[in-house]
Protein backbone atom coordinates (compact mmCIF):
# COMPACT_ATOMS: atom_id res chain seq x y z
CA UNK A 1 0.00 0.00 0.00
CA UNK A 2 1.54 3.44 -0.90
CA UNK A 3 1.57 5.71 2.02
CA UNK A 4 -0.23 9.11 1.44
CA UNK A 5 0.28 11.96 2.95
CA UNK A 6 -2.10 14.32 4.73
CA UNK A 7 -4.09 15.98 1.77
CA UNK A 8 -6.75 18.70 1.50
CA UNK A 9 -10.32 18.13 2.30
CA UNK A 10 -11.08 18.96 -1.54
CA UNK A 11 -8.97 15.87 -2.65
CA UNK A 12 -11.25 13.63 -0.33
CA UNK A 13 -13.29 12.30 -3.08
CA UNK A 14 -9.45 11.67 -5.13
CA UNK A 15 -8.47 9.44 -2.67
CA UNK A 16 -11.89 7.71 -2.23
CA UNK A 17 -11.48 7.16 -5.92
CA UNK A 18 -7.90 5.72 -5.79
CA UNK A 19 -9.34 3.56 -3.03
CA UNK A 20 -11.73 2.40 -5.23
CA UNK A 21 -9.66 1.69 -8.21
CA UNK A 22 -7.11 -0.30 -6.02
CA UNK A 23 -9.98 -2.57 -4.15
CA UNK A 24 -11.04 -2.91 -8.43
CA UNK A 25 -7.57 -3.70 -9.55
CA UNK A 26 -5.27 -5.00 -6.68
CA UNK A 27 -1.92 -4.40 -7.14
């Protein structure tokens, strides 16, 4: 899992999308 850093409430729905993609596509 790559470690992100803290990140702006606007990129919220970013990261809930990379989350997404990764459960979709597992590295």
């Amino acid at each position: 899992m790559i470690y992100l850093p803290p990140y702006p409430p606007e990129l919220n729905s970013i990261k809930r999308l990379w989350l997404y993609i990764k459960q979709k596509h597992p590295a």
